[in-house]
Structure formats: structure tokens, C-alpha cells
PDB file of N, CA and C in Angstrom:
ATOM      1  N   UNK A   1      34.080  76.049 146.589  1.00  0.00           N
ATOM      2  CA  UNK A   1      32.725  76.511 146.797  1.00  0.00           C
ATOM      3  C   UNK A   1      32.758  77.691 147.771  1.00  0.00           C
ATOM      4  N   UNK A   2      32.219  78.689 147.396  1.00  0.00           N
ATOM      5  CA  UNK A   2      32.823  80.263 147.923  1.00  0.00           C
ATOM      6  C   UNK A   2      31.717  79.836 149.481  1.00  0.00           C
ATOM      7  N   UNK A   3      30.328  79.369 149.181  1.00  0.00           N
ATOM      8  CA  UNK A   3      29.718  79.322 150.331  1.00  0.00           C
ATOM      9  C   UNK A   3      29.764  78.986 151.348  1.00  0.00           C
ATOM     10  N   UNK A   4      31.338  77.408 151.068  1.00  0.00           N
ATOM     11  CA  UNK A   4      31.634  76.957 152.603  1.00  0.00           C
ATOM     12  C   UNK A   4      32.788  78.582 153.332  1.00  0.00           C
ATOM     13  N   UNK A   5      33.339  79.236 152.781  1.00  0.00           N
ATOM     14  CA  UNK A   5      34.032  79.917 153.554  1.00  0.00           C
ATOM     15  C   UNK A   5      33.458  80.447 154.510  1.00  0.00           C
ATOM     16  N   UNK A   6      31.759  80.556 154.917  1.00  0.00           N
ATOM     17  CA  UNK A   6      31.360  81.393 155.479  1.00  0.00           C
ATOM     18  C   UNK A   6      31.144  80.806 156.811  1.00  0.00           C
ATOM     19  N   UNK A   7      31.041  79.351 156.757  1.00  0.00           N
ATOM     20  CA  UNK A   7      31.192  78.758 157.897  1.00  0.00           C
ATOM     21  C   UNK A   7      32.029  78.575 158.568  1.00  0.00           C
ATOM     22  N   UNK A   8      32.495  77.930 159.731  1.00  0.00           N
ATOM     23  CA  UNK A   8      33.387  77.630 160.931  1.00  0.00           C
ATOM     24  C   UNK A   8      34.060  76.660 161.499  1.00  0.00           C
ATOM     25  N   UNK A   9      32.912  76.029 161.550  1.00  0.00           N
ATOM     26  CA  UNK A   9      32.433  75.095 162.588  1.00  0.00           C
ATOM     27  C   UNK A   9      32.067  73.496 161.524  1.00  0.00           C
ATOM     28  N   UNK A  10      33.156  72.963 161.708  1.00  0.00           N
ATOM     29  CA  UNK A  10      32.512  71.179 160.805  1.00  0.00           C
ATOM     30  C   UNK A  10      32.899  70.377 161.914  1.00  0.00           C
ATOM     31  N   UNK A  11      31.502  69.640 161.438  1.00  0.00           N
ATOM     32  CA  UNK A  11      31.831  68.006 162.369  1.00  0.00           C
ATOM     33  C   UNK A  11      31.304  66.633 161.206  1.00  0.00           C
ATOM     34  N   UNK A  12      32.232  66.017 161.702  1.00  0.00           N
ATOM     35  CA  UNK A  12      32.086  64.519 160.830  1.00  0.00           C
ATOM     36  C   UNK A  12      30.714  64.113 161.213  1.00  0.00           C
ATOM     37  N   UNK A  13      30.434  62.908 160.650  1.00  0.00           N
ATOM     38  CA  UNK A  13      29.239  62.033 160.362  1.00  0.00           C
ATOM     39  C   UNK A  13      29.755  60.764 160.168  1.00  0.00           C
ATOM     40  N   UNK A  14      29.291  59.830 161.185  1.00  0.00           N
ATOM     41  CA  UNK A  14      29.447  58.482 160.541  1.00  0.00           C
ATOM     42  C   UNK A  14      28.108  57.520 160.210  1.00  0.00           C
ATOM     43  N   UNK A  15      27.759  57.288 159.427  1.00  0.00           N
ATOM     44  CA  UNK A  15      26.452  57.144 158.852  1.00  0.00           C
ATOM     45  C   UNK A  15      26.261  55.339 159.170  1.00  0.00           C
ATOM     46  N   UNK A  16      25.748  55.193 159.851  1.00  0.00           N
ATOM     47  CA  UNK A  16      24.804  53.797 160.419  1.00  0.00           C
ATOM     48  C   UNK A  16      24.174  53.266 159.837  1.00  0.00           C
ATOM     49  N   UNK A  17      24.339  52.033 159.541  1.00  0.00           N
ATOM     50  CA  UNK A  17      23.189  51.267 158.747  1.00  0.00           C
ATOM     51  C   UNK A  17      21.713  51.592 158.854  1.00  0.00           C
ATOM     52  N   UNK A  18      21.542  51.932 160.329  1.00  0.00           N
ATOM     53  CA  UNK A  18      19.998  52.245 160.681  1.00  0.00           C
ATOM     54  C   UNK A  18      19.915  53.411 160.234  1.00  0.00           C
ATOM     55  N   UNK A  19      20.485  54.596 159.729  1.00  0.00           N
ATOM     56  CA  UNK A  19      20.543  55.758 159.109  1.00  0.00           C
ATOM     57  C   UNK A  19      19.648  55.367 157.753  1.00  0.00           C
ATOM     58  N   UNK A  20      19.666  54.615 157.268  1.00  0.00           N
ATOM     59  CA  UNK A  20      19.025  54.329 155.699  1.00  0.00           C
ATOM     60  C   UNK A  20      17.628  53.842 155.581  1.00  0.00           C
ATOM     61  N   UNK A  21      17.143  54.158 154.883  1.00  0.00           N
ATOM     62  CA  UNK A  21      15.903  53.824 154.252  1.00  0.00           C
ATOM     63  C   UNK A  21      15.575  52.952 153.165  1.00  0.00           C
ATOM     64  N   UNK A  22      14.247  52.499 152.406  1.00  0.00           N
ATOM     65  CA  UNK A  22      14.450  51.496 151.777  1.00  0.00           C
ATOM     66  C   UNK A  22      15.531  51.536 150.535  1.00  0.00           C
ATOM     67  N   UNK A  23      15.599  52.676 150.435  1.00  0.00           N
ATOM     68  CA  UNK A  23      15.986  53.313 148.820  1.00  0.00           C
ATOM     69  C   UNK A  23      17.527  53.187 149.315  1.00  0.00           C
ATOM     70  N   UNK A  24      18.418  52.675 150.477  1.00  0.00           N
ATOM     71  CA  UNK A  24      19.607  52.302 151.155  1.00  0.00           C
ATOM     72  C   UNK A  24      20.746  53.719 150.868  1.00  0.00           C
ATOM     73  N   UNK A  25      19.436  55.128 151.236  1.00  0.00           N
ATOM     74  CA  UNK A  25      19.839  56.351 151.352  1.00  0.00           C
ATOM     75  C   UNK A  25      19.506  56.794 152.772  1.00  0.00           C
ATOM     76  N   UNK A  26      20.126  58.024 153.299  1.00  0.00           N
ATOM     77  CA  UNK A  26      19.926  58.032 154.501  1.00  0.00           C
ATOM     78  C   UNK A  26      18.360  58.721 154.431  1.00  0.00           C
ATOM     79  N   UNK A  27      17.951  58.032 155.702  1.00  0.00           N
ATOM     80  CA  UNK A  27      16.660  58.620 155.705  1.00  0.00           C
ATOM     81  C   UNK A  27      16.287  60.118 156.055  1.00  0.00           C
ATOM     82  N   UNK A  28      15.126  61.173 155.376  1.00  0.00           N
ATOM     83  CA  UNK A  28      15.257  62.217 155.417  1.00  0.00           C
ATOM     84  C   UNK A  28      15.370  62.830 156.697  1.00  0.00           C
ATOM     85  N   UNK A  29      14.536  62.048 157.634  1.00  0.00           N
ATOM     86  CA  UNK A  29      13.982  62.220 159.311  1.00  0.00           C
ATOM     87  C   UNK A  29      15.764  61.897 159.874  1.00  0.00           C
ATOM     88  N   UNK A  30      16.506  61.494 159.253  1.00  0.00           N
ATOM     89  CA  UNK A  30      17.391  61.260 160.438  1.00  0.00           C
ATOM     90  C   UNK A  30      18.594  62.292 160.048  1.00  0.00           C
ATOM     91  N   UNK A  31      18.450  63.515 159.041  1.00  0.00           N
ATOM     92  CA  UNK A  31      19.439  64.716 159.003  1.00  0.00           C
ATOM     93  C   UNK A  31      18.802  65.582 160.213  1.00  0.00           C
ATOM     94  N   UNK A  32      17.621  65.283 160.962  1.00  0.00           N
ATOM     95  CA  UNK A  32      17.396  66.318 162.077  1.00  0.00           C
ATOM     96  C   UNK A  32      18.537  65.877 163.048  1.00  0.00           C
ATOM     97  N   UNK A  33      18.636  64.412 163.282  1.00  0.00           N
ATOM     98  CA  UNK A  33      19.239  63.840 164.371  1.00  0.00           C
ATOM     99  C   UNK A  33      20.954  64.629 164.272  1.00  0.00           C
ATOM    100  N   UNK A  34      21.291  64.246 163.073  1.00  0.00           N
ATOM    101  CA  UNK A  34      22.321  65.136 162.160  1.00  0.00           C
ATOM    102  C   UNK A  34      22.492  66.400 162.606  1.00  0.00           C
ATOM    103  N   UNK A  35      21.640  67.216 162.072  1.00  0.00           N
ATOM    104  CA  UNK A  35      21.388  68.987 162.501  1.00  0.00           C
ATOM    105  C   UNK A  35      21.689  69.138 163.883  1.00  0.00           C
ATOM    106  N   UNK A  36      21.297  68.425 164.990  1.00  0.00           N
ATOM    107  CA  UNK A  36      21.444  68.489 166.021  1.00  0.00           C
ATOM    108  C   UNK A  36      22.749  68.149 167.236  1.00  0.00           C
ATOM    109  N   UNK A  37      22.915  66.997 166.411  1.00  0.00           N
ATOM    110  CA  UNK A  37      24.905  66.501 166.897  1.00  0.00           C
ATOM    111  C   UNK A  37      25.533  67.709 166.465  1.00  0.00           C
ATOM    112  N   UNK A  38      25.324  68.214 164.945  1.00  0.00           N
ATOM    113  CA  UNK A  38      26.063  69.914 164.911  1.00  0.00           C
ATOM    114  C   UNK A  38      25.793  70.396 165.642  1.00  0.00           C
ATOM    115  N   UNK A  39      24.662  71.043 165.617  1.00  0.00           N
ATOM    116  CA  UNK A  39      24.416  72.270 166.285  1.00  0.00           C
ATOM    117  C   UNK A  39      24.774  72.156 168.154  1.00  0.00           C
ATOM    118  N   UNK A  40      24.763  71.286 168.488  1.00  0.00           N
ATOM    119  CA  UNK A  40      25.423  71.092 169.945  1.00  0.00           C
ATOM    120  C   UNK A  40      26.736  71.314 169.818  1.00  0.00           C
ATOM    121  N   UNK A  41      27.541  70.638 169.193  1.00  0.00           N
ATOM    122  CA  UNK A  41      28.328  70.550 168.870  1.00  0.00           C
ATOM    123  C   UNK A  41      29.323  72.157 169.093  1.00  0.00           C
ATOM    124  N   UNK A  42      28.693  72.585 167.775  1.00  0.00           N
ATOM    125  CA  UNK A  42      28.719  73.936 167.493  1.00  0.00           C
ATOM    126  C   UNK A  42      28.662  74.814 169.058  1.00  0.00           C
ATOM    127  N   UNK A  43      27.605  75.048 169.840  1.00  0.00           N
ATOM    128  CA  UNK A  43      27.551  75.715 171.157  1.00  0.00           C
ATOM    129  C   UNK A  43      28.429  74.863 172.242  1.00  0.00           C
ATOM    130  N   UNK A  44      28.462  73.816 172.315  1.00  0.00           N
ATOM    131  CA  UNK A  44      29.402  73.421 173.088  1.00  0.00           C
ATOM    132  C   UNK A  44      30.678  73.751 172.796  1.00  0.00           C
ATOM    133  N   UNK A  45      31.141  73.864 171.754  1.00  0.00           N
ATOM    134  CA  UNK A  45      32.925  74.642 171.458  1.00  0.00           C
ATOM    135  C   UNK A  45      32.337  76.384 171.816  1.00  0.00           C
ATOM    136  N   UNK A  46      31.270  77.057 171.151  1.00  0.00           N
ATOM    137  CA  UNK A  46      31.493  78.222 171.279  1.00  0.00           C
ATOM    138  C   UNK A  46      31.675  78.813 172.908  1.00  0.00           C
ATOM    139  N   UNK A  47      30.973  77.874 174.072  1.00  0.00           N
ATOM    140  CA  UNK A  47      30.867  78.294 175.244  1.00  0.00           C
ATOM    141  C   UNK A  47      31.981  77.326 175.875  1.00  0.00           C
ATOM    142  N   UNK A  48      32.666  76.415 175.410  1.00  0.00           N
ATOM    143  CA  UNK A  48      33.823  76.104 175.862  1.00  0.00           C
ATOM    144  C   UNK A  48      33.258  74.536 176.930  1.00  0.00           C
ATOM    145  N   UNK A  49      32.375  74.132 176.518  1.00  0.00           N
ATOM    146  CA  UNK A  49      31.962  73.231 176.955  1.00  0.00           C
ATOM    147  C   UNK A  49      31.083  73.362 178.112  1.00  0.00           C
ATOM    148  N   UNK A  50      30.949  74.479 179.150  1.00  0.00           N
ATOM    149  CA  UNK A  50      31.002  75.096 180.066  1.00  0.00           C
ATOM    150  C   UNK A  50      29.373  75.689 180.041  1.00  0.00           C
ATOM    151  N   UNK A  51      28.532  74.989 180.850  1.00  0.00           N
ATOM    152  CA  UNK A  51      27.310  75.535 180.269  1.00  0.00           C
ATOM    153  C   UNK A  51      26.766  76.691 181.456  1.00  0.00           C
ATOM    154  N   UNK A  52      28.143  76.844 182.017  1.00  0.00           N
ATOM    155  CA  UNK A  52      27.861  78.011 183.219  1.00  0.00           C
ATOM    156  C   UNK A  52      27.575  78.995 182.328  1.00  0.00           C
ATOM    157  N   UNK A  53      28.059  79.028 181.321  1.00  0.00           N
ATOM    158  CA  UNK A  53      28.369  80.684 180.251  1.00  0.00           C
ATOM    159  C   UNK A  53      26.826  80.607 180.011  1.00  0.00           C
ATOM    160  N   UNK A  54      25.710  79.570 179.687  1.00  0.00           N
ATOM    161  CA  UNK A  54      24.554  79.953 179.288  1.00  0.00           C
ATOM    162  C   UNK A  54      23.460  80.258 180.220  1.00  0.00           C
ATOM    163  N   UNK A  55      23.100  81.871 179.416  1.00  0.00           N
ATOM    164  CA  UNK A  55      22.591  82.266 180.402  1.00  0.00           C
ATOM    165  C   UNK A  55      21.052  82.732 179.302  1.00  0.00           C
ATOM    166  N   UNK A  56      20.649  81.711 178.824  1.00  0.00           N
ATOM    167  CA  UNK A  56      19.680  81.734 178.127  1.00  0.00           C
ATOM    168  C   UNK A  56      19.302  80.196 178.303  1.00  0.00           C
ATOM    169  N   UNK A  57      18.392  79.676 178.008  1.00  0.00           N
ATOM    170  CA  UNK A  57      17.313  78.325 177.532  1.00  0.00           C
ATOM    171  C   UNK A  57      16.452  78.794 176.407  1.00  0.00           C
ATOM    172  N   UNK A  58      16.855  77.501 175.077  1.00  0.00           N
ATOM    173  CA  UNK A  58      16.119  77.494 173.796  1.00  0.00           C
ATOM    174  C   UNK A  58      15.679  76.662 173.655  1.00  0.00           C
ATOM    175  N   UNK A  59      14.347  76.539 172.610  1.00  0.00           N
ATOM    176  CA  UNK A  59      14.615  75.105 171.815  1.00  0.00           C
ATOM    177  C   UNK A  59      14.199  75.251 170.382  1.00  0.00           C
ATOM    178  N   UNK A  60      13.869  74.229 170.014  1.00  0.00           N
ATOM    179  CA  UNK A  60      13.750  74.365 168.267  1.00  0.00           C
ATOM    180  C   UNK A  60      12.680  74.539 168.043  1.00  0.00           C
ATOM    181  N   UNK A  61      12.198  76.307 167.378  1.00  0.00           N
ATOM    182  CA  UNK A  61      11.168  76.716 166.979  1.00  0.00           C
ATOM    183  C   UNK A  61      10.939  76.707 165.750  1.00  0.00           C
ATOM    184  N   UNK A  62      11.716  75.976 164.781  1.00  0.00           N
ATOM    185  CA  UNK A  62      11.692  75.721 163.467  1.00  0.00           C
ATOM    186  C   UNK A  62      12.676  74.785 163.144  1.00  0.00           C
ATOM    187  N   UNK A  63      12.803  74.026 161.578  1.00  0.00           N
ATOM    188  CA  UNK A  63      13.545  73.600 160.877  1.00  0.00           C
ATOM    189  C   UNK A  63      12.966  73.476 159.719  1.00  0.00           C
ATOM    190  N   UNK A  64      13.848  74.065 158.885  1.00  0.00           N
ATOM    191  CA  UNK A  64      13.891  73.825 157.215  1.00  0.00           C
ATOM    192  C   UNK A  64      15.269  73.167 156.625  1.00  0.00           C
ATOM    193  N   UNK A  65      14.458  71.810 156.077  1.00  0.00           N
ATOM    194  CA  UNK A  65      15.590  71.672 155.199  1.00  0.00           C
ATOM    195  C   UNK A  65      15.819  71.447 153.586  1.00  0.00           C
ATOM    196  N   UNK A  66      16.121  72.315 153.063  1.00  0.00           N
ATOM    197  CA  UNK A  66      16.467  71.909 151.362  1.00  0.00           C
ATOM    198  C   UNK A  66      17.405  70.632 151.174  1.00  0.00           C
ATOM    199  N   UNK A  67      16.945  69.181 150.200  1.00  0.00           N
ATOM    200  CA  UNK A  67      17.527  68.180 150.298  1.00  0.00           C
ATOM    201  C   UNK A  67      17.972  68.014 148.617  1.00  0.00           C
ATOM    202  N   UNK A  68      19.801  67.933 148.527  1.00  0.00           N
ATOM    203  CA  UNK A  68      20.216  68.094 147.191  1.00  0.00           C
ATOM    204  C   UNK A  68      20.576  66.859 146.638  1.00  0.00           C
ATOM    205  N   UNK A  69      21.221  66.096 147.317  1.00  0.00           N
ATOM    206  CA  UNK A  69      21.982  65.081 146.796  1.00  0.00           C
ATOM    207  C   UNK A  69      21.991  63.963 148.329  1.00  0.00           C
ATOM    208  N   UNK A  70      21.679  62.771 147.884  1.00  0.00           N
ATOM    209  CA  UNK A  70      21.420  61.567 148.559  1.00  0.00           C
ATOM    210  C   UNK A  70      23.173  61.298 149.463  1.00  0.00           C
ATOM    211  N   UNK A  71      22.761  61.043 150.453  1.00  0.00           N
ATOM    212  CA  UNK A  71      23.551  60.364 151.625  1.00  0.00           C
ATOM    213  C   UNK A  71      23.795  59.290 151.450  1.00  0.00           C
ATOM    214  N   UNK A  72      24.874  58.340 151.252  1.00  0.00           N
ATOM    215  CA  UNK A  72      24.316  56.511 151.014  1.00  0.00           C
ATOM    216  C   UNK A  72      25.741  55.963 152.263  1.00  0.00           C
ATOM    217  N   UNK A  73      25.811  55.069 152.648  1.00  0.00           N
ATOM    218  CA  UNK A  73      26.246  54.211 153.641  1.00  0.00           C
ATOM    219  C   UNK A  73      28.020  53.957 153.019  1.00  0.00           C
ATOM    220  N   UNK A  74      28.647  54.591 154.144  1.00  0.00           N
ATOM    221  CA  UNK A  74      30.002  55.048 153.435  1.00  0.00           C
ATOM    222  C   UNK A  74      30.676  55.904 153.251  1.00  0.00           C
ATOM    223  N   UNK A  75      29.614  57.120 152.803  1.00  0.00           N
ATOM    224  CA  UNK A  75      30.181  58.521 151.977  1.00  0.00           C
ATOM    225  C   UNK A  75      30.682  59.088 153.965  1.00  0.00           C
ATOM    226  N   UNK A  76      31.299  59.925 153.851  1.00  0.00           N
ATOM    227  CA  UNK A  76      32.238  60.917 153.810  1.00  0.00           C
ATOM    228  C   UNK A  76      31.349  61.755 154.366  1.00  0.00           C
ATOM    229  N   UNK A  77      30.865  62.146 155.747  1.00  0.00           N
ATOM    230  CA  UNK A  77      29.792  63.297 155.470  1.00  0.00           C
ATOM    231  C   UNK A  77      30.311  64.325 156.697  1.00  0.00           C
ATOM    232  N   UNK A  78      29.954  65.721 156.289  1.00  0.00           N
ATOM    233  CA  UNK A  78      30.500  66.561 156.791  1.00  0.00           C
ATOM    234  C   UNK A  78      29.808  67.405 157.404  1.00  0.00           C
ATOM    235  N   UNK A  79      29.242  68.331 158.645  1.00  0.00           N
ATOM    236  CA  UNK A  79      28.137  68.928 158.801  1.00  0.00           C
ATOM    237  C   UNK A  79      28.773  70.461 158.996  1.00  0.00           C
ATOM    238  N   UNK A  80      28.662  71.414 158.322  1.00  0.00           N
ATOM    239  CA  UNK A  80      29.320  72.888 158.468  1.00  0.00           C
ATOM    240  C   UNK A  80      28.118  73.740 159.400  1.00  0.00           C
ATOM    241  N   UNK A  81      28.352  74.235 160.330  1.00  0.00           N
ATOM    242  CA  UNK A  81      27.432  75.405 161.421  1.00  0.00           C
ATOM    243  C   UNK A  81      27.642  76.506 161.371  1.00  0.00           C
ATOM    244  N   UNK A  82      26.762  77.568 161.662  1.00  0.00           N
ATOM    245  CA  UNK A  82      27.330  78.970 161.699  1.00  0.00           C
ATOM    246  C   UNK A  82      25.794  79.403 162.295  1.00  0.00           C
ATOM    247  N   UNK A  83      26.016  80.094 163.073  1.00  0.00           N
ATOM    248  CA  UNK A  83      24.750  81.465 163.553  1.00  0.00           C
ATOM    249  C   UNK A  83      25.021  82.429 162.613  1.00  0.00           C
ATOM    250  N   UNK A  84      23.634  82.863 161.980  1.00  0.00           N
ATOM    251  CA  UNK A  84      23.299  83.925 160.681  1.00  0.00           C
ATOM    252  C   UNK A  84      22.919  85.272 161.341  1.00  0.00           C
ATOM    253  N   UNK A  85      22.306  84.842 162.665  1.00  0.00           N
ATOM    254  CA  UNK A  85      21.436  86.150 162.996  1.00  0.00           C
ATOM    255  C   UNK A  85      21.593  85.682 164.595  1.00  0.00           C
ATOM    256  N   UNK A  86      21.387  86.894 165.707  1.00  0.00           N
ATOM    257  CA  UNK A  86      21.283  86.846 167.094  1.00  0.00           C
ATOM    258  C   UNK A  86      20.150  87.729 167.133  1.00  0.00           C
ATOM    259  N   UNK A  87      19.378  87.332 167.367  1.00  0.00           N
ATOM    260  CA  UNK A  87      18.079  88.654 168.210  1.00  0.00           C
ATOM    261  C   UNK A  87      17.932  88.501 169.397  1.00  0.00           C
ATOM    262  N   UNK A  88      16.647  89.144 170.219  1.00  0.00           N
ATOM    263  CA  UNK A  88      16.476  89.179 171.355  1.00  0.00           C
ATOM    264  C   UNK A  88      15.933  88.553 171.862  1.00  0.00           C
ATOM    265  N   UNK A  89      14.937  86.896 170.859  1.00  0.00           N
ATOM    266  CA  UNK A  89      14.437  86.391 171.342  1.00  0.00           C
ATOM    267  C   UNK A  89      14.720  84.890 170.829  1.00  0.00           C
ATOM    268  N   UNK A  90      15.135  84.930 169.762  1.00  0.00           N
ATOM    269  CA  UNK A  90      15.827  84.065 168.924  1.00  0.00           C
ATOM    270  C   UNK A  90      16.991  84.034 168.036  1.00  0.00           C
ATOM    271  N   UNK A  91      17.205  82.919 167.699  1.00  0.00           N
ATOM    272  CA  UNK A  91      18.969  82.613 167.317  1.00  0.00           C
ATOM    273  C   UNK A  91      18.420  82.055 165.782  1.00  0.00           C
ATOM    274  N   UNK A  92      19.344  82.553 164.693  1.00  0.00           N
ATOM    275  CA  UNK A  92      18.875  81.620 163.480  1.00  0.00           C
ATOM    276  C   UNK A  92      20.165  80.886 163.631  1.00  0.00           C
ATOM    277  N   UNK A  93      20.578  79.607 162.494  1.00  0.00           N
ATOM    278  CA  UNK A  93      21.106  78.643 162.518  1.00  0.00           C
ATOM    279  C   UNK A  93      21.397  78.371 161.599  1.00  0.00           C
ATOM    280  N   UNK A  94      22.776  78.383 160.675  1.00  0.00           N
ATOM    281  CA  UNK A  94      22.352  77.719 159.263  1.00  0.00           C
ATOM    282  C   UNK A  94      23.280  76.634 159.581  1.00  0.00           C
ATOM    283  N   UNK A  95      23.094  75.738 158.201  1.00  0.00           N
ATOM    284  CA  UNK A  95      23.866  74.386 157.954  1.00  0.00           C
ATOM    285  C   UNK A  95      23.884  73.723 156.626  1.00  0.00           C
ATOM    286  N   UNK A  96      24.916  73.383 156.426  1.00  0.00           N
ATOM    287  CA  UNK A  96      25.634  72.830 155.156  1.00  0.00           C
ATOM    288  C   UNK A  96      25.568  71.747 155.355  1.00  0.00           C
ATOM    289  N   UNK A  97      25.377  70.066 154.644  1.00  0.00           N
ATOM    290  CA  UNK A  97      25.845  69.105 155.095  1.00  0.00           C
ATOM    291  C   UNK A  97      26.372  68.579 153.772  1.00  0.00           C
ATOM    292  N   UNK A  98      27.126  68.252 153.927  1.00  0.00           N
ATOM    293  CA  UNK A  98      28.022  67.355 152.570  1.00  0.00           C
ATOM    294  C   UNK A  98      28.615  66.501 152.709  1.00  0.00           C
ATOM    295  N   UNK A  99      29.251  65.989 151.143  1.00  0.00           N
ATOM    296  CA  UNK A  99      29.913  64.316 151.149  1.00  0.00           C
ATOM    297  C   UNK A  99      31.535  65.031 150.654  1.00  0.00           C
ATOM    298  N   UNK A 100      32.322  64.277 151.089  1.00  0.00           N
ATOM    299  CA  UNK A 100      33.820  64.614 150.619  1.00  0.00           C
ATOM    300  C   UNK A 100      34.121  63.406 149.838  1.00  0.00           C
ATOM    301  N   UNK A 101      34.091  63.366 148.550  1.00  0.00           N
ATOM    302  CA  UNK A 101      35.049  62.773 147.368  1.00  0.00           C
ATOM    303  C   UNK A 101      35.903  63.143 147.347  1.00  0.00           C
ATOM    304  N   UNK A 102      36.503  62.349 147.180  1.00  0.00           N
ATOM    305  CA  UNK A 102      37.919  62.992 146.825  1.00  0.00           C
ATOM    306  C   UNK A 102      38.355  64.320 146.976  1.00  0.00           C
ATOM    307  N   UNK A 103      38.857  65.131 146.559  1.00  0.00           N
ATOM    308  CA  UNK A 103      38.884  66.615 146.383  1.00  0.00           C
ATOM    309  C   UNK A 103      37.254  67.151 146.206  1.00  0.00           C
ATOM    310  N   UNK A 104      36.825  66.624 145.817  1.00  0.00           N
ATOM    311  CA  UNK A 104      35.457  67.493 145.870  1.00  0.00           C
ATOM    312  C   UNK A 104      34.512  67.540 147.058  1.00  0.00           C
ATOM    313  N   UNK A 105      34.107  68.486 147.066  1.00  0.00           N
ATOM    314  CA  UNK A 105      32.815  68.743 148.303  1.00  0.00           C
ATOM    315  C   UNK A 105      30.799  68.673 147.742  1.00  0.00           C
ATOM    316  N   UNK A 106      30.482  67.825 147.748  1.00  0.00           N
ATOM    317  CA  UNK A 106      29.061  68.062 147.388  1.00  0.00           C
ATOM    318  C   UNK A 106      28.151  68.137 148.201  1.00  0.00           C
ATOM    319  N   UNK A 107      26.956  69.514 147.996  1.00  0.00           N
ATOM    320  CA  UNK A 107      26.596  69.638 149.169  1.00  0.00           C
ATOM    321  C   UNK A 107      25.249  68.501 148.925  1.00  0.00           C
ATOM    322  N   UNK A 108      25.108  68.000 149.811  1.00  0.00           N
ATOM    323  CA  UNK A 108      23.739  66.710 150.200  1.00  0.00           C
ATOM    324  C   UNK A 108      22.238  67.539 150.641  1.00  0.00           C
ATOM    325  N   UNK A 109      22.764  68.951 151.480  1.00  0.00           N
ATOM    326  CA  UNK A 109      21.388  69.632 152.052  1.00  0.00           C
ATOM    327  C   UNK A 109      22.188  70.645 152.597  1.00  0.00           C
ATOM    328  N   UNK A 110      20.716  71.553 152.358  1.00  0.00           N
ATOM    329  CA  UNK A 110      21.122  73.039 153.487  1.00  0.00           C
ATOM    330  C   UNK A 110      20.014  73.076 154.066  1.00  0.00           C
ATOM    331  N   UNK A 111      20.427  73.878 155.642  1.00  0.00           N
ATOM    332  CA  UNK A 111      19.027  73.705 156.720  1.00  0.00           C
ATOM    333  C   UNK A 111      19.567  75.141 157.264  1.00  0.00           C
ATOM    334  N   UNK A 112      18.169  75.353 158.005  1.00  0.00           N
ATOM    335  CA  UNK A 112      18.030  76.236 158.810  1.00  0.00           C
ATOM    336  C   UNK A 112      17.397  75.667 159.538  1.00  0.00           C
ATOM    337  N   UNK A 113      17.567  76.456 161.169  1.00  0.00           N
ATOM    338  CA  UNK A 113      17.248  76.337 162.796  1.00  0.00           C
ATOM    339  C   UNK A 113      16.966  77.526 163.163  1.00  0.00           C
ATOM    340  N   UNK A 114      15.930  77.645 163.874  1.00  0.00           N
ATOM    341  CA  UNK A 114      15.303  78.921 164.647  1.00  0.00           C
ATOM    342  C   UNK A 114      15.282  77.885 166.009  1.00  0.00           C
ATOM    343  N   UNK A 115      15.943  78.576 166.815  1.00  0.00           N
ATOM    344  CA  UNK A 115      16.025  78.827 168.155  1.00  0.00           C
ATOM    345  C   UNK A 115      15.214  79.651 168.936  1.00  0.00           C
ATOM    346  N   UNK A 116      14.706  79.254 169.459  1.00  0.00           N
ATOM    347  CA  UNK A 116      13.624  80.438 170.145  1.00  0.00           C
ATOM    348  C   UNK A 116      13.725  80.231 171.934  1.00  0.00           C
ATOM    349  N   UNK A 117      14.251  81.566 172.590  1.00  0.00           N
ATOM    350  CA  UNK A 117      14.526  81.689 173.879  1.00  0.00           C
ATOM    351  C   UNK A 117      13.148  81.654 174.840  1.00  0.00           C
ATOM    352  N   UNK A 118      13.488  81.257 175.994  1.00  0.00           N
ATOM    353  CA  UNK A 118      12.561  81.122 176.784  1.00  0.00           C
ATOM    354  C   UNK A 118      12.901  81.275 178.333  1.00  0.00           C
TER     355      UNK A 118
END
């Protein structure tokens, strides 16, 4: 899939029983919780853990997420990060999240994050 090359940055997922909903898929509300273990994730390696380097304060002035393929209790899940854009007042955010079968990668959702400085 040519689109993961563009990312960097993956972190695992281990998916919790309390993660699921009746339909014993993960619930939609809990890929924010998701989005967010990345995206820390993600700035904590880029600044080296070290939050002397930040010399900004954000928070989440948006989220969108497109939802492709169901999460279920078990799968394999993968969260890919990357910053799309830096401006002067905000940070965009994208994200991949997927299941690893076997050799295959399927993506589950793509999101975006607007960061907005303050």
C-alpha cells in the first residue's frame, strides 16, 4: 500500500474488552482515545521525550475520522502518524489505523487532527 510509505511513526494497539461495543467491535468513540496514545506518542519520540524542547502549547481543534473496516477483539492493530502541514498557528495531523493479517495490512480508518496553538 504506496500510502503507508508516507508515514513514520507506528505504534501498536492492544484492544480491551472495554474497547467494544454491542456489535463486539471497537467502539467508534474509543479510536479518539487511540488517535491520541499516537499522536503523543508520535511528539514524544519527535522531541526526544524532553518536553523542555516545547516551546509551544496546543490542543485539539478538530478531529475527523473516516471509518473503513471494523476493529474486533484480537486483531493486530497498528496506528501510523505523520504531521501533513506546520503553520503558524496550527499543526495538521494525519493517521492511518490498521489490522495486520498476516502479510496483509487493512486499513480500519483514516483521521485527521488540527492542533491549534495557544
Amino acid at each position: 500500500m504506496e500510502e503507508l510509505k508516507k508515514f513514520k511513526r507506528k505504534i501498536k494497539i492492544n484492544v480491551r474488552f472495554s474497547d467494544l461495543d454491542a456489535m463486539q467491535h471497537v467502539n467508534n468513540a474509543t479510536y479518539l482515545s487511540y488517535l491520541e496514545e499516537a499522536r503523543l506518542d508520535y511528539f514524544n519520540e519527535l522531541f526526544n521525550r524532553d518536553k523542555s524542547n516545547l516551546d509551544f502549547e496546543a490542543v485539539v481543534g478538530r478531529i475527523e475520522i473516516n471509518y473503513h473496516y471494523p476493529i474486533v477483539l484480537g486483531d493486530d492493530v497498528e496506528i501510523l502518524t505523520r504531521v501533513s502541514k506546520i503553520g503558524t498557528k496550527s499543526v495538521d495531523v494525519d493517521h492511518l489505523i490498521g489490522i495486520k493479517k498476516g502479510n496483509e495490512w487493512i486499513k480500519s480508518a483514516s483521521a485527521f487532527t488540527k492542533l491549534v496553538f495557544y
